[in-house]
Structure formats: structure tokens, C-alpha cells
N, C-alpha and C. Protein backbone atom coordinates (compact mmCIF):
# COMPACT_ATOMS: atom_id res chain seq x y z
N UNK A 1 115.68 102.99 85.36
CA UNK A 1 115.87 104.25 86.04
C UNK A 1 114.59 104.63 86.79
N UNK A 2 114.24 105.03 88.03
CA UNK A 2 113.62 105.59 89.07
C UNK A 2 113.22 106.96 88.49
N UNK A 3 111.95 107.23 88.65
CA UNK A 3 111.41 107.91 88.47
C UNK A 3 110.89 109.31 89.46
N UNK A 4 111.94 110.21 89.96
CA UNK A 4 111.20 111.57 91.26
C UNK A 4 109.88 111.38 91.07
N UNK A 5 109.44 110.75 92.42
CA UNK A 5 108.04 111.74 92.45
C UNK A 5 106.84 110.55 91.74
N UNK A 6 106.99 109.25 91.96
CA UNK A 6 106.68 108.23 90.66
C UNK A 6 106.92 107.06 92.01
N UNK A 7 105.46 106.44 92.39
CA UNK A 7 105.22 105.01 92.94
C UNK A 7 105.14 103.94 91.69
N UNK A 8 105.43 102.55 91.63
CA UNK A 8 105.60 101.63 91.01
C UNK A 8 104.22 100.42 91.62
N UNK A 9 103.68 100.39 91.09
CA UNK A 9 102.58 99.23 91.88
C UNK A 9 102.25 98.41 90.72
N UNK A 10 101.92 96.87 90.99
CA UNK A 10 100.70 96.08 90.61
C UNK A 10 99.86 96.01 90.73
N UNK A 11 98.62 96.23 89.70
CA UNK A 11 97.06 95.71 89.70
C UNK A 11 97.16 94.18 89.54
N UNK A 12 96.56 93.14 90.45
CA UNK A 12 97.06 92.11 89.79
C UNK A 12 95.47 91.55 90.51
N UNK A 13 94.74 90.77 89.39
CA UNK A 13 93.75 90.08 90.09
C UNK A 13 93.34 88.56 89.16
N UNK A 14 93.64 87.71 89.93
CA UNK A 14 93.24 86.32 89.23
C UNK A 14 94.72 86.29 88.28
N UNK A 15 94.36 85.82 86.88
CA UNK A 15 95.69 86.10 86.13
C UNK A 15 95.78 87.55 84.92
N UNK A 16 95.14 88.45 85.57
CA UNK A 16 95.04 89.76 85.00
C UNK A 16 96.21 90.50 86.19
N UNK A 17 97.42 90.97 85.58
CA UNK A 17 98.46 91.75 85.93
C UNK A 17 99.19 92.86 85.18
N UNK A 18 99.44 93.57 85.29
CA UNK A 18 99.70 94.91 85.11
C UNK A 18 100.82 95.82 85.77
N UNK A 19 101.68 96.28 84.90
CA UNK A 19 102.85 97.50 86.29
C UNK A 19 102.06 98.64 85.58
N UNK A 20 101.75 99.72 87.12
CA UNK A 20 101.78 100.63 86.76
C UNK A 20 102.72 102.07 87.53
N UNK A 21 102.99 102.77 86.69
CA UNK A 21 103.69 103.73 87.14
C UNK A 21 102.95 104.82 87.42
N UNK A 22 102.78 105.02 88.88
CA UNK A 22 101.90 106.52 89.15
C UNK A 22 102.81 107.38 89.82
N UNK A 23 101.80 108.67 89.29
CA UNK A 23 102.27 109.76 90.37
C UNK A 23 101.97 109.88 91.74
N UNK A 24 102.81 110.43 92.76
CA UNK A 24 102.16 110.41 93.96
C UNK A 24 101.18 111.58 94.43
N UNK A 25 101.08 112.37 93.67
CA UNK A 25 99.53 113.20 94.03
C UNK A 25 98.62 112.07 93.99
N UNK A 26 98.20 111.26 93.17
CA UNK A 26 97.35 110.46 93.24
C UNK A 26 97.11 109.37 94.81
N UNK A 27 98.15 109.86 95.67
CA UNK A 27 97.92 109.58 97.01
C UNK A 27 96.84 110.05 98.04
N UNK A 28 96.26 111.33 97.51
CA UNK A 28 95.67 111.88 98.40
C UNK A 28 94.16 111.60 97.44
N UNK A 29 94.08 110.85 96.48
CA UNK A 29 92.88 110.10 95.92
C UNK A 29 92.27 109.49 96.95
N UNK A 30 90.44 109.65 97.54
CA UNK A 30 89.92 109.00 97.80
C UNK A 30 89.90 107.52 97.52
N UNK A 31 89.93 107.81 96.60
CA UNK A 31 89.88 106.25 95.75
C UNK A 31 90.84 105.11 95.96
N UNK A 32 92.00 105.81 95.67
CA UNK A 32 93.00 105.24 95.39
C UNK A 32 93.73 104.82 96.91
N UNK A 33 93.02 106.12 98.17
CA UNK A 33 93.84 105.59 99.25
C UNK A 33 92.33 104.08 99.85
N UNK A 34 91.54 104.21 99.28
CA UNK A 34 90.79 103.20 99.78
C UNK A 34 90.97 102.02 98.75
N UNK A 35 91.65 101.99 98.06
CA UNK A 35 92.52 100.45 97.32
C UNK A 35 93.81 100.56 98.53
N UNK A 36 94.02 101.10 98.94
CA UNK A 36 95.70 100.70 99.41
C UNK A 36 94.78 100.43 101.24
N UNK A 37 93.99 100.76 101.84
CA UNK A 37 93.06 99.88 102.65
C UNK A 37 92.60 98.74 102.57
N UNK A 38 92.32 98.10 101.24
CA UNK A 38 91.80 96.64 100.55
C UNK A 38 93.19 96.10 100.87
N UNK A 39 94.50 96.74 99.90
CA UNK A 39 95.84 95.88 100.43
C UNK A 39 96.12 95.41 101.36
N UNK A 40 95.78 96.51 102.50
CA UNK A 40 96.71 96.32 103.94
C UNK A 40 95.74 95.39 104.66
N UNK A 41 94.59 95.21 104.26
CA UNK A 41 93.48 94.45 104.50
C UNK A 41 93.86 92.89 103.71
N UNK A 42 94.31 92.93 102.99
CA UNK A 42 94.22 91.67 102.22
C UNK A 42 95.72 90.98 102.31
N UNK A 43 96.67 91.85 102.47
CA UNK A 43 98.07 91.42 102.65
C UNK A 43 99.24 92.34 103.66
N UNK A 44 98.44 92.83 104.22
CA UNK A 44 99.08 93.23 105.24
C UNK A 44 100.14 94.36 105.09
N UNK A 45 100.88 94.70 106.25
CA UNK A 45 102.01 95.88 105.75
C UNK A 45 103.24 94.98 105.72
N UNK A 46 103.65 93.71 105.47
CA UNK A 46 104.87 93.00 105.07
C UNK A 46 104.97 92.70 103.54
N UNK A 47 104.74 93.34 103.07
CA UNK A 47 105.09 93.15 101.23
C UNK A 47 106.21 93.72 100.79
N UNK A 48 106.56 92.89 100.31
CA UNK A 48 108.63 92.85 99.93
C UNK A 48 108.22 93.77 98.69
N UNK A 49 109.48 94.54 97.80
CA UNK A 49 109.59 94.84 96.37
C UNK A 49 108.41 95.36 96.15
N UNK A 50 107.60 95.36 94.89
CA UNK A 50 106.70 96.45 94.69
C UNK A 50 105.46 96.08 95.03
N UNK A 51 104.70 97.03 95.25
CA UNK A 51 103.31 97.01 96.03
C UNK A 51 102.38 96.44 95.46
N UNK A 52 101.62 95.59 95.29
CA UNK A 52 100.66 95.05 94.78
C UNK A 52 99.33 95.07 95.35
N UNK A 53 98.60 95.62 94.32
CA UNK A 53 97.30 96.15 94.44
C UNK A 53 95.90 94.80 94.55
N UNK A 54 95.06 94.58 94.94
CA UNK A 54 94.18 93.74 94.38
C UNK A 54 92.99 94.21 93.97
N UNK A 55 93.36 94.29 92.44
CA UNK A 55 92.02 95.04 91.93
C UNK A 55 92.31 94.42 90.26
N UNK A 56 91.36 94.40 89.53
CA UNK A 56 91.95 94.16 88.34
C UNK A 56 92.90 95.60 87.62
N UNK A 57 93.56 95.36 86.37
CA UNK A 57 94.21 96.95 86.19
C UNK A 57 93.19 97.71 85.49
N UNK A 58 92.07 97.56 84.58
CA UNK A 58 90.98 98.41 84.46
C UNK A 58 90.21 98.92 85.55
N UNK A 59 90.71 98.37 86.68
CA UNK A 59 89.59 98.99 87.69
C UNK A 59 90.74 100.30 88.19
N UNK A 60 91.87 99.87 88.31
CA UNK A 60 93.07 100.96 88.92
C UNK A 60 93.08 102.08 87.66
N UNK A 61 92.94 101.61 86.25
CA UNK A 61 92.74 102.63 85.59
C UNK A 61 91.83 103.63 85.68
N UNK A 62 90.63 103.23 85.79
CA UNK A 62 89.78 103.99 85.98
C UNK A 62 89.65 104.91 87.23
N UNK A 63 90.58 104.54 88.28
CA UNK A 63 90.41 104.99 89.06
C UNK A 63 91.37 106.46 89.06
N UNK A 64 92.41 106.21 88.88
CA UNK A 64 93.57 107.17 87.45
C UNK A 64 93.26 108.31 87.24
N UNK A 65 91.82 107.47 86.15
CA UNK A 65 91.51 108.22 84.99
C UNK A 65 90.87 109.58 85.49
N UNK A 66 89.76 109.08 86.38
CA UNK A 66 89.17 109.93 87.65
C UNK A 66 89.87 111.09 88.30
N UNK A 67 90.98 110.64 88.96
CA UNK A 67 92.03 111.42 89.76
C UNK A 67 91.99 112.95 88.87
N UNK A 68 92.26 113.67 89.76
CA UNK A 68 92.41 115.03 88.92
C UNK A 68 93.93 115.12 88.55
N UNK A 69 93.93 115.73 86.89
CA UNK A 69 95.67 115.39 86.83
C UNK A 69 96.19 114.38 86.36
N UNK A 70 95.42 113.33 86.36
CA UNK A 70 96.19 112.13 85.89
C UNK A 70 97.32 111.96 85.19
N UNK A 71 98.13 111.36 85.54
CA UNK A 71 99.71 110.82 84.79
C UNK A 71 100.31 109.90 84.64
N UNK A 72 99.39 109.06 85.42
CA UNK A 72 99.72 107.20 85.23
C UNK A 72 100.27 106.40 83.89
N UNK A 73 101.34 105.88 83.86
CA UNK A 73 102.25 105.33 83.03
C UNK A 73 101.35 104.33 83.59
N UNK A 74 101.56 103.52 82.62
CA UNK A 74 101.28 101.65 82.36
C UNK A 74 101.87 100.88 81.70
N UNK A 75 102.53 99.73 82.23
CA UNK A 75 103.15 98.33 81.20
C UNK A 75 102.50 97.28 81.71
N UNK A 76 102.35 96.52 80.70
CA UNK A 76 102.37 94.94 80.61
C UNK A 76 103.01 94.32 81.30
N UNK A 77 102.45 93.31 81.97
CA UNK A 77 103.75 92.15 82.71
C UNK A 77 102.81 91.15 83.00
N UNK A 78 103.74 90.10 82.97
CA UNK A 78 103.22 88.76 83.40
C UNK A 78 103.84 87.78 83.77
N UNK A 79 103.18 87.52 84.76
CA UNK A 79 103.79 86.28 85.82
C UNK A 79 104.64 85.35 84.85
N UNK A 80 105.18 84.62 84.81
CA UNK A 80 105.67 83.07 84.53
C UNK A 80 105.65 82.22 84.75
């Protein structure tokens, strides 16, 4: 089930991967909009299904953690 109001992204760097579930206030994060600059920088604006970040997920956490408000859900996942 979809979450109002709730982006879905990957931290994924090397074989360190991560889903995380954020809020979208965390859009107007300095931070966070200068990771989604590294993306569009690193993979462009053609990315199918969910957004994938390149950062490790302790670095996206922290960045989160920072945000004023924070509400970031997190799961586990891994490639196959």
C-alpha cells in the first residue's frame, strides 16, 4: 500500500542497499535536494521504478536525521 505524502527511494552504494521511505517535506532539504543533483548527475532523469540514490544508506540517514521533522521509514533489501 502507497503511502500520501511518502517518496520511496534507494540508498544504494557498492553492495550496501537500503529502501527508504521518506516524507516529502524532506524535499525542500538542502541536503537532500543536493543528493538528488549527484543522481541526475550520475544517472540522469531516465530512471524507471524507484529512485535510486548514490550514497551509502548511513549517509541518507544522517542526512534524515538532520532534516527538521524527520519521519523517514527504513527497510532492508537486497539485490540478488
Amino acid at each position: 500500500m502507497l503511502r500520501k505524502d511518502f517518496l520511496t527511494v534507494f540508498a544504494v552504494k557498492g553492495e550496501e542497499t537500503q529502501r527508504f521511505l521518506i516524507e516529502l517535506d524532506h524535499l525542500t532539504n538542502p541536503e537532500f535536494l543536493s543528493l538528488l543533483d549527484q543522481t541526475r548527475e550520475e544517472y540522469g532523469f531516465h530512471q524507471k521504478g524507484i529512485l535510486t540514490l548514490p550514497c551509502r544508506p548511513q549517509e541518507l540517514q544522517e542526512i534524515l536525521r538532520h532534516s527538521k521533522g524527520s519521519n523517514a521509514c527504513t527497510e532492508s533489501w537486497g539485490y540478488m
